[in-house]
N, C-alpha and C. Protein backbone atom coordinates (compact mmCIF):
# COMPACT_ATOMS: atom_id res chain seq x y z
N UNK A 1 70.17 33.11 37.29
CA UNK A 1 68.82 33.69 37.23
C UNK A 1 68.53 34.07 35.78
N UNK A 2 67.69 33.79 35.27
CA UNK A 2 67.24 33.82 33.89
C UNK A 2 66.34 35.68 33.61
N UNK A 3 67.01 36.29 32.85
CA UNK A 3 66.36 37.49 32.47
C UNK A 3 64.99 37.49 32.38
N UNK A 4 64.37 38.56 32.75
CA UNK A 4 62.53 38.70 32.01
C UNK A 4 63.00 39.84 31.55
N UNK A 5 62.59 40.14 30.24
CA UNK A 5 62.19 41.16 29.59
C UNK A 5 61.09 41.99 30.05
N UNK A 6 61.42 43.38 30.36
CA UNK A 6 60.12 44.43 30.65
C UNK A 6 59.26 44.46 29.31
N UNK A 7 59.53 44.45 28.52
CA UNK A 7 58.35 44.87 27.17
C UNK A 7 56.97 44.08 27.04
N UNK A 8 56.27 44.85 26.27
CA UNK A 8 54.73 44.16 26.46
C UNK A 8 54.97 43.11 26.02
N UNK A 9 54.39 42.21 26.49
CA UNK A 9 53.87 40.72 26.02
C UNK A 9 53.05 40.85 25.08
N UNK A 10 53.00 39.71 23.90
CA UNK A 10 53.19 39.90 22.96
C UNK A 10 51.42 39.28 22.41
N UNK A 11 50.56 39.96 22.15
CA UNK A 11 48.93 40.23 22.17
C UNK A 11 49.05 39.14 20.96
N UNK A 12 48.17 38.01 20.55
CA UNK A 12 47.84 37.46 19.09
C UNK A 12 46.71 38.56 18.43
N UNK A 13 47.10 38.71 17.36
CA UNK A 13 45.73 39.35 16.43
C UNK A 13 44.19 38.71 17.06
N UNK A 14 43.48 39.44 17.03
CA UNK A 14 42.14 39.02 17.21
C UNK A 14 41.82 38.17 15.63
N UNK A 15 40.84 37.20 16.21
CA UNK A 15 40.48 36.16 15.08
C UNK A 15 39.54 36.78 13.83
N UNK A 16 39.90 36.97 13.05
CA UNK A 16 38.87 37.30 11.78
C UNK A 16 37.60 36.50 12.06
N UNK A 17 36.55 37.15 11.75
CA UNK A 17 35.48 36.35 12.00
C UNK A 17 34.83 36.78 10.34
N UNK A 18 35.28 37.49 9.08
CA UNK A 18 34.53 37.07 7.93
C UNK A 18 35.74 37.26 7.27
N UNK A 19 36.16 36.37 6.10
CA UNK A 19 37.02 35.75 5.23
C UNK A 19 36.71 36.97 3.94
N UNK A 20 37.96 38.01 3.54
CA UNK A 20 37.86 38.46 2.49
C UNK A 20 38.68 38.48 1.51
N UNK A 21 38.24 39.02 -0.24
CA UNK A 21 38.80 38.80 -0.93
C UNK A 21 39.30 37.60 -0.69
N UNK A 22 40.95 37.06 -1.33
CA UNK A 22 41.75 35.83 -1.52
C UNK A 22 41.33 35.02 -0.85
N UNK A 23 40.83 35.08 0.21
CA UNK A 23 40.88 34.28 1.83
C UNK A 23 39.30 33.63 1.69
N UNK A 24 38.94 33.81 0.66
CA UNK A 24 37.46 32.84 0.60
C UNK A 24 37.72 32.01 -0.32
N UNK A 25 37.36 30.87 0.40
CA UNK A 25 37.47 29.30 -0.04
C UNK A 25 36.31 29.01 -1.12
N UNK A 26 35.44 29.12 -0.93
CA UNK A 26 34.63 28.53 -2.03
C UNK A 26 34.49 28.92 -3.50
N UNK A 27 34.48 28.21 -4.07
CA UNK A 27 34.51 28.32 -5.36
C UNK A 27 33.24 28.93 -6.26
N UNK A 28 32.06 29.29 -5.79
CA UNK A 28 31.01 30.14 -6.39
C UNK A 28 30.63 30.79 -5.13
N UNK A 29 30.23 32.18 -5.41
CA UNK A 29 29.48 32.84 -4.08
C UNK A 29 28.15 33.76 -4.65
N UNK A 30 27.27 33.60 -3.78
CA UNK A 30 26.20 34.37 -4.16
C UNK A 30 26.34 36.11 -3.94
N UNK A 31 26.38 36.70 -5.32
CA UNK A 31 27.00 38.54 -5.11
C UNK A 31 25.65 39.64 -4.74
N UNK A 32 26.11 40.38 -3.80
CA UNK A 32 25.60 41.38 -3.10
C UNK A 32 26.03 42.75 -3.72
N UNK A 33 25.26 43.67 -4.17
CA UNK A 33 26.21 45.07 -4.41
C UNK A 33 25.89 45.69 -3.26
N UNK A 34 26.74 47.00 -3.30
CA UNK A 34 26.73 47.44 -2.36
C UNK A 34 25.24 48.19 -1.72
N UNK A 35 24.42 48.53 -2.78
CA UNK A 35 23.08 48.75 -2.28
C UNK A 35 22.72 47.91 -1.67
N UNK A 36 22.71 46.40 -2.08
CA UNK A 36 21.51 45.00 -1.32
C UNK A 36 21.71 44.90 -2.43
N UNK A 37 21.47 44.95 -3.65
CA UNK A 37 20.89 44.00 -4.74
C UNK A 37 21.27 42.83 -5.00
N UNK A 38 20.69 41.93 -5.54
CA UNK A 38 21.27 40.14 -5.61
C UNK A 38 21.61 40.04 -7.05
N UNK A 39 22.51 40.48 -7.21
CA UNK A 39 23.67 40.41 -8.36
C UNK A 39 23.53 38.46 -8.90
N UNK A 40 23.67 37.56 -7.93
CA UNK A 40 23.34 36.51 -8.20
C UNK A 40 24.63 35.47 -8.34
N UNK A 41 24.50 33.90 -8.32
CA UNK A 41 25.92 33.53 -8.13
C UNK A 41 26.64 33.14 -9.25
N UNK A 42 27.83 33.56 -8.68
CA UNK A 42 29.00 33.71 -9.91
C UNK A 42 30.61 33.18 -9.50
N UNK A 43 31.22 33.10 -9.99
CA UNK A 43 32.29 32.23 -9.42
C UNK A 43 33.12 33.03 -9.25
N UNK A 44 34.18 32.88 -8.01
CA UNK A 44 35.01 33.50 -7.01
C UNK A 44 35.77 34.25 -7.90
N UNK A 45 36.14 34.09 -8.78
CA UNK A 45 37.58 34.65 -9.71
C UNK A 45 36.54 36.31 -10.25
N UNK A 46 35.41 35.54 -10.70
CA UNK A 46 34.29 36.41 -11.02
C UNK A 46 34.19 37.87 -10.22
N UNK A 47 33.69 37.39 -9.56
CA UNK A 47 33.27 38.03 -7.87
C UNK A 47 34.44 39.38 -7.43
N UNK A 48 35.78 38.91 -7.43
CA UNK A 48 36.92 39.42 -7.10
C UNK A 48 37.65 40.25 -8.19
N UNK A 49 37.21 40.26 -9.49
CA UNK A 49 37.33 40.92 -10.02
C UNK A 49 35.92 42.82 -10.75
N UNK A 50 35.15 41.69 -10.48
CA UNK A 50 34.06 42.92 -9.84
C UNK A 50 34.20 43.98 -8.74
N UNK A 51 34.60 42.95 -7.46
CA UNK A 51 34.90 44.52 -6.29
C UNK A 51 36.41 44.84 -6.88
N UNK A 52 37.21 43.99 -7.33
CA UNK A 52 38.47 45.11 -7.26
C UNK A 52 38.15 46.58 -8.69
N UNK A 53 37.42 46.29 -9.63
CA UNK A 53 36.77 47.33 -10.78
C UNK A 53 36.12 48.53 -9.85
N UNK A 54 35.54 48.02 -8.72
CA UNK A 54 34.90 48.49 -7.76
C UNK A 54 35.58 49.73 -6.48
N UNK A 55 37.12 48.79 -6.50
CA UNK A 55 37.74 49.53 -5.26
C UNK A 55 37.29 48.88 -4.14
N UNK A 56 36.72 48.03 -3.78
CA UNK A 56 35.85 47.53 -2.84
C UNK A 56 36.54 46.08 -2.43
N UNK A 57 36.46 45.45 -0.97
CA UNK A 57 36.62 44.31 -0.97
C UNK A 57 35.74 43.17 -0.55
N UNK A 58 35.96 42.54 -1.14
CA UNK A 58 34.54 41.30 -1.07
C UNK A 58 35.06 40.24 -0.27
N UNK A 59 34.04 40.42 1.26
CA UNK A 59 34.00 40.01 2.23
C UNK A 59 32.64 39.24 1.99
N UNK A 60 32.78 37.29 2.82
CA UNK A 60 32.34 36.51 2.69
C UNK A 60 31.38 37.13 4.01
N UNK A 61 29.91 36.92 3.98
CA UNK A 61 28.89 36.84 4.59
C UNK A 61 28.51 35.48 5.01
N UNK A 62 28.10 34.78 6.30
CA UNK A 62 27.78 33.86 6.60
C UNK A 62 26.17 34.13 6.43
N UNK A 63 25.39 32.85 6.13
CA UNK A 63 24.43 32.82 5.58
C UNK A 63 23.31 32.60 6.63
N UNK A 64 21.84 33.31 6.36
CA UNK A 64 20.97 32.96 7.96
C UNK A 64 20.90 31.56 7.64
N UNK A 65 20.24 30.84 7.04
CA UNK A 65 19.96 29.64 7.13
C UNK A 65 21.63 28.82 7.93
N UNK A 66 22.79 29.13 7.38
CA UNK A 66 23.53 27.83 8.51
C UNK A 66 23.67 28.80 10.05
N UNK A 67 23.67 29.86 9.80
CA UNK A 67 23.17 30.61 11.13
C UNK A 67 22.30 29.92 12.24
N UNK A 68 21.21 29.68 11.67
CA UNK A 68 19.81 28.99 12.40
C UNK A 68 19.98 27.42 12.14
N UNK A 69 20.85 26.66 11.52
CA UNK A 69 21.12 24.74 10.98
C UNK A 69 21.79 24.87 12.73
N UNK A 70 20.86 23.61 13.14
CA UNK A 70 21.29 22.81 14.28
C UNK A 70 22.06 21.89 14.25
N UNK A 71 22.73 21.58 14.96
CA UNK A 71 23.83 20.16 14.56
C UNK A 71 23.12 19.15 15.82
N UNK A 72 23.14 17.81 15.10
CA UNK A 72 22.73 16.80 15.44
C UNK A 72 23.65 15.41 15.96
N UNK A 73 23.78 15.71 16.82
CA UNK A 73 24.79 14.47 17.31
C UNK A 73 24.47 13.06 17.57
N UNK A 74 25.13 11.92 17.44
CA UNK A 74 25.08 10.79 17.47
C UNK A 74 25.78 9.68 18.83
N UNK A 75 24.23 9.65 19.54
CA UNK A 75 24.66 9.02 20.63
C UNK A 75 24.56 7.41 20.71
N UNK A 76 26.00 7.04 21.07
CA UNK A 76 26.29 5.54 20.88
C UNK A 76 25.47 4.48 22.12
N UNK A 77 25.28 3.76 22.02
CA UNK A 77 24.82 2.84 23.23
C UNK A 77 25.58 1.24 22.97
N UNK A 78 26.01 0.88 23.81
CA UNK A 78 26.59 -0.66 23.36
C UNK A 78 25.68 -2.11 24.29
N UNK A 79 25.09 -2.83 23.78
CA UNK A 79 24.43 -3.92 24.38
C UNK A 79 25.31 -5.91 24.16
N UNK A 80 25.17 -6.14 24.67
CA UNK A 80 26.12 -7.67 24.40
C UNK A 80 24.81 -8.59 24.45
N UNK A 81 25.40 -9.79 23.45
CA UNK A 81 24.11 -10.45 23.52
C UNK A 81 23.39 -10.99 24.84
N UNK A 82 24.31 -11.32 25.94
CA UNK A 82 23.89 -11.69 26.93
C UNK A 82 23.48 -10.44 27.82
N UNK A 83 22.98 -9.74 27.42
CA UNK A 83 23.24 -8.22 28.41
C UNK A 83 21.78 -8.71 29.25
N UNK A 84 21.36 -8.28 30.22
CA UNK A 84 20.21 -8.72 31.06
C UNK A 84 19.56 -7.84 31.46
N UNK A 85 17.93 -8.19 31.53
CA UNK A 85 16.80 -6.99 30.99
C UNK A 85 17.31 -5.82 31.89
N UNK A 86 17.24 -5.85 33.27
CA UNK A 86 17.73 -4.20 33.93
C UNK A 86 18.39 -3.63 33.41
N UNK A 87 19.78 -3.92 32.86
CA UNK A 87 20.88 -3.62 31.59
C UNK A 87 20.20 -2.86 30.64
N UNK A 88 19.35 -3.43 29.99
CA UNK A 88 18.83 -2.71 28.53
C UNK A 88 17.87 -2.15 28.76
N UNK A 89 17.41 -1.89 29.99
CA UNK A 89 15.96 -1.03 30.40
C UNK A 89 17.15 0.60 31.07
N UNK A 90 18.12 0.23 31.27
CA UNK A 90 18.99 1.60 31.96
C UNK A 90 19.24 2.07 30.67
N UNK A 91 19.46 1.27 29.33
CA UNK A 91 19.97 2.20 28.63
C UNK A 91 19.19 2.06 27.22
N UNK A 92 17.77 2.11 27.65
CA UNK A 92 16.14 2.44 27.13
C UNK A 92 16.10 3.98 27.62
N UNK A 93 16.53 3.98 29.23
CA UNK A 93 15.58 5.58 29.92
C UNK A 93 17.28 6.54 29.20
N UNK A 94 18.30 6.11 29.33
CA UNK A 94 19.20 7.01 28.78
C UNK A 94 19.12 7.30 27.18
N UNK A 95 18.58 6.32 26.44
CA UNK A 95 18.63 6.46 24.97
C UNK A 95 16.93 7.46 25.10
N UNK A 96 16.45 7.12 25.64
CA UNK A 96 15.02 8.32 25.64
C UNK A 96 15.25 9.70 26.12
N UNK A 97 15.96 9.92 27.20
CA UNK A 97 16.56 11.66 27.39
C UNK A 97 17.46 11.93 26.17
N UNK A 98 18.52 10.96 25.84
CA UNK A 98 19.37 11.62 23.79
C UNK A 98 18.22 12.01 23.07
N UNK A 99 16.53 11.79 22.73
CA UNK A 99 16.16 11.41 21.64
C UNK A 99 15.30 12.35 22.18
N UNK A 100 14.97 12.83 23.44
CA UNK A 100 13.97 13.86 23.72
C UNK A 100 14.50 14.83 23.57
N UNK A 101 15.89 15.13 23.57
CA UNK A 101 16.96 16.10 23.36
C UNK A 101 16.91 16.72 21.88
N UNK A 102 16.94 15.61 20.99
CA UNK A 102 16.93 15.69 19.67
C UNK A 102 18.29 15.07 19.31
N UNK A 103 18.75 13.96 20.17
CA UNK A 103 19.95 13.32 19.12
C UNK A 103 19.58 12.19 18.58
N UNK A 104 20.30 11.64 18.17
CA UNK A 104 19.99 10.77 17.47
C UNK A 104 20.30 9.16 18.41
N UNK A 105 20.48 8.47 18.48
CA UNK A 105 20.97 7.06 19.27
C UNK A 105 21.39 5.85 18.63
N UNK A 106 22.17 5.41 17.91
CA UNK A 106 22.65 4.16 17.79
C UNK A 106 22.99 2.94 19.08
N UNK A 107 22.48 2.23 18.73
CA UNK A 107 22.57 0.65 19.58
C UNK A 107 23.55 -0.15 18.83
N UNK A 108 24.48 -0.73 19.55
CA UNK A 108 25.45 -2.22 18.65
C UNK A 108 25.12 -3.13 19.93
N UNK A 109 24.89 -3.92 19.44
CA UNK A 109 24.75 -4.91 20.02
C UNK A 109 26.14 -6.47 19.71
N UNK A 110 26.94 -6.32 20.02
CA UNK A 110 28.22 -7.36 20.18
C UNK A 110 28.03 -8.58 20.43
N UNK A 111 28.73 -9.74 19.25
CA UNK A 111 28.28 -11.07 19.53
C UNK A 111 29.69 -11.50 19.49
N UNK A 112 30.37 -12.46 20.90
CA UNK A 112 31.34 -12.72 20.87
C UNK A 112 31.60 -14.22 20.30
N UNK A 113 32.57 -14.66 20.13
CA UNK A 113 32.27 -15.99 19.67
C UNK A 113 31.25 -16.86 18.72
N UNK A 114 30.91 -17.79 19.56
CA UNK A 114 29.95 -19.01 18.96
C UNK A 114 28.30 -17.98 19.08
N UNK A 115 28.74 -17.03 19.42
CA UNK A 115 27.44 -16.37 19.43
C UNK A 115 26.79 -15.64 18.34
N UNK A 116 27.72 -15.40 17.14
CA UNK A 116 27.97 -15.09 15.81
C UNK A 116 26.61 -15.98 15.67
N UNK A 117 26.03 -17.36 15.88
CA UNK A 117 25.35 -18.10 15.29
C UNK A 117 24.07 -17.73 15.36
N UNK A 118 23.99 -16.75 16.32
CA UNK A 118 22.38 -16.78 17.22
C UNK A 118 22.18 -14.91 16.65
N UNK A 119 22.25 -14.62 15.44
CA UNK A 119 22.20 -12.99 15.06
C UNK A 119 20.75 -12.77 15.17
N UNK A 120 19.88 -14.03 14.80
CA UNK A 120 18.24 -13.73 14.62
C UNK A 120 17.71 -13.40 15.72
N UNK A 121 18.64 -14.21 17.19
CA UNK A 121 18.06 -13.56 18.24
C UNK A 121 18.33 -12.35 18.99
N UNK A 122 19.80 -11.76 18.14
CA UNK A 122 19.91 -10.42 18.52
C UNK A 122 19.40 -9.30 18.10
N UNK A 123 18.86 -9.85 16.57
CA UNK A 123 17.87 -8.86 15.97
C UNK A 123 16.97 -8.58 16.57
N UNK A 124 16.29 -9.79 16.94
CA UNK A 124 14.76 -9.34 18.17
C UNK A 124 15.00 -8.50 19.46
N UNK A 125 16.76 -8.64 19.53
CA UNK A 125 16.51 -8.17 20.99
C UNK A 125 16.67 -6.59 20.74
N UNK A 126 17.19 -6.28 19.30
CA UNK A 126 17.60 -4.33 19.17
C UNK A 126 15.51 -3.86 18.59
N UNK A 127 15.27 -4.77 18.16
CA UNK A 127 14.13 -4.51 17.64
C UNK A 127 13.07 -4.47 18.79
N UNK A 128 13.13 -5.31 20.11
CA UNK A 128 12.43 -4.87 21.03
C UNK A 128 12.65 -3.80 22.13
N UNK A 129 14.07 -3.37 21.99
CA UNK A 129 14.54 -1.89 21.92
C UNK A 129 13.78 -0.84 21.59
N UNK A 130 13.83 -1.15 20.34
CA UNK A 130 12.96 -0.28 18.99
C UNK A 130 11.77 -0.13 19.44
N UNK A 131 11.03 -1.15 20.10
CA UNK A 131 9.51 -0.85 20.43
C UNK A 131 9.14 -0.24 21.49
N UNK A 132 10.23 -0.47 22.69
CA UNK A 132 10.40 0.52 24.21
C UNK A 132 10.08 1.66 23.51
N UNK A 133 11.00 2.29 22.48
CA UNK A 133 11.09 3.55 21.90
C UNK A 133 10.28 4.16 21.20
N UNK A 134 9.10 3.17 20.86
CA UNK A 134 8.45 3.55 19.56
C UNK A 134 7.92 5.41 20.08
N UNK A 135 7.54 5.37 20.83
CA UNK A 135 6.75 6.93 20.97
C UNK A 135 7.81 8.21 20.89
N UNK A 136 9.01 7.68 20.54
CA UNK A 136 9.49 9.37 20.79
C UNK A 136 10.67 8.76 19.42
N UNK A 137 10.53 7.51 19.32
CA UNK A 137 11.81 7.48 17.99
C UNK A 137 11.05 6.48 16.80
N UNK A 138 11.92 6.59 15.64
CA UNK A 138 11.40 5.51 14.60
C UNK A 138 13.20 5.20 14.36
N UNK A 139 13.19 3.86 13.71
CA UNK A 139 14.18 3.38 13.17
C UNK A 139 14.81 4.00 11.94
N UNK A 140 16.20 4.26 11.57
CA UNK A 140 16.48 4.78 10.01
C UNK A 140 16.84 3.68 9.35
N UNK A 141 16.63 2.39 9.82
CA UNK A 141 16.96 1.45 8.99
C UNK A 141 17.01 0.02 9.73
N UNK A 142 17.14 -1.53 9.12
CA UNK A 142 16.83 -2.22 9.77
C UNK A 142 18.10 -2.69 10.28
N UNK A 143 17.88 -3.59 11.98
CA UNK A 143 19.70 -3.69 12.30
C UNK A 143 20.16 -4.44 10.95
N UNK A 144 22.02 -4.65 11.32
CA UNK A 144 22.07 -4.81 10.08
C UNK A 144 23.96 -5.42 10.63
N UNK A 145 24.67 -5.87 10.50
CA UNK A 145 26.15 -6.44 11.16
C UNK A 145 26.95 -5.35 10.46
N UNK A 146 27.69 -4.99 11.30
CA UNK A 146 28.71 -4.35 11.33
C UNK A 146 30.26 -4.85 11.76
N UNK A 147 31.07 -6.16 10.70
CA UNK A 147 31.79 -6.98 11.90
C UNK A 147 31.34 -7.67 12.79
N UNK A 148 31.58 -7.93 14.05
CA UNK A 148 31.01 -8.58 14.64
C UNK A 148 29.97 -8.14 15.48
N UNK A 149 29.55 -6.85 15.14
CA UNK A 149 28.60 -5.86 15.79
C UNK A 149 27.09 -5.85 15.00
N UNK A 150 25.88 -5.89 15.56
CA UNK A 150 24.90 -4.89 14.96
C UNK A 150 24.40 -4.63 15.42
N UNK A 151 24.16 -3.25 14.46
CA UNK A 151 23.97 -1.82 14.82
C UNK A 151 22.26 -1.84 14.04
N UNK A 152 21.98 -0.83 15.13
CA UNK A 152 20.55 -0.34 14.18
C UNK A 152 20.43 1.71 14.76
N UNK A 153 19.87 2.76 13.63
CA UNK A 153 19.73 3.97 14.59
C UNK A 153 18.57 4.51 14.05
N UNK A 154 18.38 5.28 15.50
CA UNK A 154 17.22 5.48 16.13
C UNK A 154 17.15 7.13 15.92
N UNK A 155 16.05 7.76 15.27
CA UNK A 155 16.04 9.43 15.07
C UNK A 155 15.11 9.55 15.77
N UNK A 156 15.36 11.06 16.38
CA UNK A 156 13.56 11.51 17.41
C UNK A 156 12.96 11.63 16.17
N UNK A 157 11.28 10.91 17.07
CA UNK A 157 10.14 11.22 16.00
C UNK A 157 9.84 12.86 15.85
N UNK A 158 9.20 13.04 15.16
CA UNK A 158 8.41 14.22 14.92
C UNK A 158 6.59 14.24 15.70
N UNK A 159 7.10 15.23 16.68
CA UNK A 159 5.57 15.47 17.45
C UNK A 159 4.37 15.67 16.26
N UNK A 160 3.49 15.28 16.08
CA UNK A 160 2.00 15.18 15.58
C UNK A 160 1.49 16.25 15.92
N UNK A 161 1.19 17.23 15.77
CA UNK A 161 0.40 18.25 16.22
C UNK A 161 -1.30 17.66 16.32
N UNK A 162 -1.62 18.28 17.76
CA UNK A 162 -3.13 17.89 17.88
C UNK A 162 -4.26 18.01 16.95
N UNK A 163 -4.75 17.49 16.64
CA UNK A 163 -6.02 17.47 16.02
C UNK A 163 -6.89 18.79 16.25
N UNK A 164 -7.02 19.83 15.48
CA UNK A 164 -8.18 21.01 15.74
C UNK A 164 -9.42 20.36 16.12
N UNK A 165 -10.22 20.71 17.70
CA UNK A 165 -11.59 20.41 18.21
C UNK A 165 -12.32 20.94 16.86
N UNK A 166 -13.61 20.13 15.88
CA UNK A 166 -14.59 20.45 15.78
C UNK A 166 -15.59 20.73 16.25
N UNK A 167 -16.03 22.10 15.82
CA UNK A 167 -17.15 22.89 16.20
C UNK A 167 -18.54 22.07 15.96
N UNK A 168 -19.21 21.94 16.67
CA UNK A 168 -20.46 21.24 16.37
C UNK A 168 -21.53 22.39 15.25
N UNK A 169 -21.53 21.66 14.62
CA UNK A 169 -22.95 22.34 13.77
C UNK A 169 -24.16 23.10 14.08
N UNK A 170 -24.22 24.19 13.85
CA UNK A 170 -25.06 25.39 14.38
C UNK A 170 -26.74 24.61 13.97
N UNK A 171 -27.69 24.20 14.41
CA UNK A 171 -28.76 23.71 13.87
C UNK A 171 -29.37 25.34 13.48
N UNK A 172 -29.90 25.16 12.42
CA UNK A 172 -30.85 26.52 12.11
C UNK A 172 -32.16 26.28 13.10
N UNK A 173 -32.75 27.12 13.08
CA UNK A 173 -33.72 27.32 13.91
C UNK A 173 -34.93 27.62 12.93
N UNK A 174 -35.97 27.20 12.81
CA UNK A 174 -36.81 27.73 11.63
C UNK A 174 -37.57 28.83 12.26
N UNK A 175 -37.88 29.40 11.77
CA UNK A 175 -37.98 30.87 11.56
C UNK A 175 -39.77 30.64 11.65
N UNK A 176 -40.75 31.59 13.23
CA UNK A 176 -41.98 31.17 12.95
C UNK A 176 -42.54 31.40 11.74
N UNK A 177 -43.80 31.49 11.27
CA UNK A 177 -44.15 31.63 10.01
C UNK A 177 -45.49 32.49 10.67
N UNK A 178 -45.43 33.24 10.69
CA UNK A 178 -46.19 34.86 11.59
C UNK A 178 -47.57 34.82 10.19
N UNK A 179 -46.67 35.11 9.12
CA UNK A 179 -48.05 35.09 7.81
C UNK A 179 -48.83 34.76 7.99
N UNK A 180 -50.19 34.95 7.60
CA UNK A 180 -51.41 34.24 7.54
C UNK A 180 -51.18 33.11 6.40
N UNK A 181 -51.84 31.86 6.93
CA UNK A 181 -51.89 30.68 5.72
C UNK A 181 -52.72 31.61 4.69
N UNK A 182 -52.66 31.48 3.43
CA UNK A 182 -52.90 31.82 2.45
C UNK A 182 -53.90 30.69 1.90
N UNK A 183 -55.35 31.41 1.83
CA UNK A 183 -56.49 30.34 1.47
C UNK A 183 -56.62 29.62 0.18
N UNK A 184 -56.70 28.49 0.48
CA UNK A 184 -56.47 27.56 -0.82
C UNK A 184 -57.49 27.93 -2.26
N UNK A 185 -58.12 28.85 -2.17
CA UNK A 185 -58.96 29.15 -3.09
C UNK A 185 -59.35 30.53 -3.26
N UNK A 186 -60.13 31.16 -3.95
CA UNK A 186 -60.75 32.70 -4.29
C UNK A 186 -60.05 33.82 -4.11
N UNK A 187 -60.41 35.17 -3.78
CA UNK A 187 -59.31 36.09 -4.38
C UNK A 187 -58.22 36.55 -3.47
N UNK A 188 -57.35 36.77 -3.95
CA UNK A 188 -56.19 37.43 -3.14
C UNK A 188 -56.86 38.63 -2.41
N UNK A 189 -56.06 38.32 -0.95
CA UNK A 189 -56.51 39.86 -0.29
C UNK A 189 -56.25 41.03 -0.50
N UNK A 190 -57.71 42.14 -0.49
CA UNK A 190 -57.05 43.32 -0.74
C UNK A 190 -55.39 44.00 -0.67
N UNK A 191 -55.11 43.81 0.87
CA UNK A 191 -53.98 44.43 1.48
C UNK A 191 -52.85 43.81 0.67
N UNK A 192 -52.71 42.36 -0.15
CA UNK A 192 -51.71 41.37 -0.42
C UNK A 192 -51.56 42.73 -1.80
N UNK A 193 -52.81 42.33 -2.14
CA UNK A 193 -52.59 43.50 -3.69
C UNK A 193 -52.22 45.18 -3.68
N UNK A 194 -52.38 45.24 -2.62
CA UNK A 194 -51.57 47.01 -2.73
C UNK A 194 -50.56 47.22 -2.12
N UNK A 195 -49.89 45.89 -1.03
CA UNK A 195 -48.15 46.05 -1.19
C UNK A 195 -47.62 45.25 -2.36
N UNK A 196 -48.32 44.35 -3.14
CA UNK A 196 -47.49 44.45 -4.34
C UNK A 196 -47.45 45.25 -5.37
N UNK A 197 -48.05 46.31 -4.86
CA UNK A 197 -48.45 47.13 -5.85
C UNK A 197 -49.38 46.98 -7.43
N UNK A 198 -49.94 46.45 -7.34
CA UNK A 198 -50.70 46.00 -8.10
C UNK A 198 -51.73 46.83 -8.90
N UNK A 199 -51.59 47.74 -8.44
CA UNK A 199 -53.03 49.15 -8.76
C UNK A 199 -54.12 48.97 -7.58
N UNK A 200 -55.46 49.91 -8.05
CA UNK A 200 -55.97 49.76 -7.24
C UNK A 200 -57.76 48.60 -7.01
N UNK A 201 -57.78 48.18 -5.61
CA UNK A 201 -58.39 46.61 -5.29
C UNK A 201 -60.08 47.12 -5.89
N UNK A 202 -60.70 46.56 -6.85
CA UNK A 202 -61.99 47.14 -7.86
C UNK A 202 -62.73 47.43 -6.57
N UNK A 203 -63.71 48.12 -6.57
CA UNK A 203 -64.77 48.38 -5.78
C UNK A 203 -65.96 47.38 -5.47
C-alpha cells in the first residue's frame, strides 16, 4: 500500500496578471508618474532606473486600445476542381455565416494532375465564388497558385451606412402686400410723411 501524506497539497502561485520591473519585455515603454502625468516614452533600462531613484516599482500597464483590438480569424474552405455546384453553394452559405461573423474566409481550390492545365478555369470558378459573395465580402487579392493549390481571400465588407432622408425645401410663402399701391404720380400722403417723420404736412 503506497503512503499518502496528510499535509496540504501543494496550491501553484496565482498567475501574475501585470509584469514588473525586470519582468517587462519590451524594450521602450510609455512612463506614467505616479500622479498620471505622461512622462513620455523612454527605454526600459531608462524607466527602471527612474522608479528605483523613486523607491517605486514599475509595473507594465496593458494598454486600452489592445484591450478593445479584436482578433480576426481565418476561415479555410477547400474546393477541387471537379467539385459540383451543390458542393460550392454549401460552402457559399458556410463561408457567408464566417464573414457575417467578421472572419475572414480563404478558398483553395486543388488541381490534381493533368488538371494543373485547366487553372483559367479554376480561376472563374473561385471568382464566381467571389460574386455569390459580393454583398457581404470583397476580395484581398486576385486567386493566385499556391503549389498545386489556388487560393484567393475573402474580408467582410464594411456596412455603408444609409443615406440621410432629405428634407424637402420649405417654399416661402409671399407675404400679402396689405399696403396701399402707392400712386404713380403727385404728392406723397399726408400720413406716409408724419411716420417718416418728416415735419409737419403744409396746410
Amino acid at each position: 500500500m503506497a503512503y499518502r501524506g496528510r499535509g496540504p497539497r501543494f496550491v501553484p502561485p496565482p498567475e501574475e496578471t501585470h509584469r514588473i520591473n525586470r519582468k517587462i519585455r519590451t524594450p521602450q515603454v510609455r512612463l506614467i508618474g505616479t500622479a498620471g502625468e505622461q512622462i513620455g516614452i523612454v527605454p526600459i533600462e531608462d524607466a527602471l532606473r527612474l522608479a528605483e531613484q523613486a523607491q517605486l516599482d514599475l509595473v507594465e500597464k496593458e494598454s486600452e486600445a489592445k484591450k478593445k483590438s479584436t482578433v480576426t480569424t481565418v476561415k479555410e474552405l477547400r474546393l477541387g476542381y471537379r467539385t459540383d455546384t451543390g458542393d460550392i453553394e454549401r460552402q457559399i452559405t458556410k463561408a457567408r455565416t464566417f464573414l457575417e461573423a467578421g472572419d475572414r474566409v480563404k478558398f483553395l481550390l486543388r488541381f490534381r494532375g493533368r488538371e494543373m492545365a485547366y487553372q483559367n478555369l479554376g480561376r472563374e470558378k473561385l471568382m464566381g465564388v467571389c460574386d455569390a459573395l459580393k454583398d457581404v465580402a470583397v476580395a484581398e487579392s486576385t486567386p493566385r497558385m499556391e503549389g498545386r493549390m489556388m487560393g484567393i481571400l475573402l474580408a467582410p465588407s464594411r456596412k455603408k451606412s444609409a443615406p440621410k432622408p432629405t428634407k424637402p425645401a420649405a417654399k416661402e410663402a409671399a407675404a400679402p402686400n396689405d399696403a396701399p399701391a402707392k400712386p404713380a404720380g403727385g404728392p406723397t400722403p399726408p400720413e406716409r410723411i408724419h411716420t417718416a417723420g418728416a415735419g409737419t404736412a403744409p396746410a
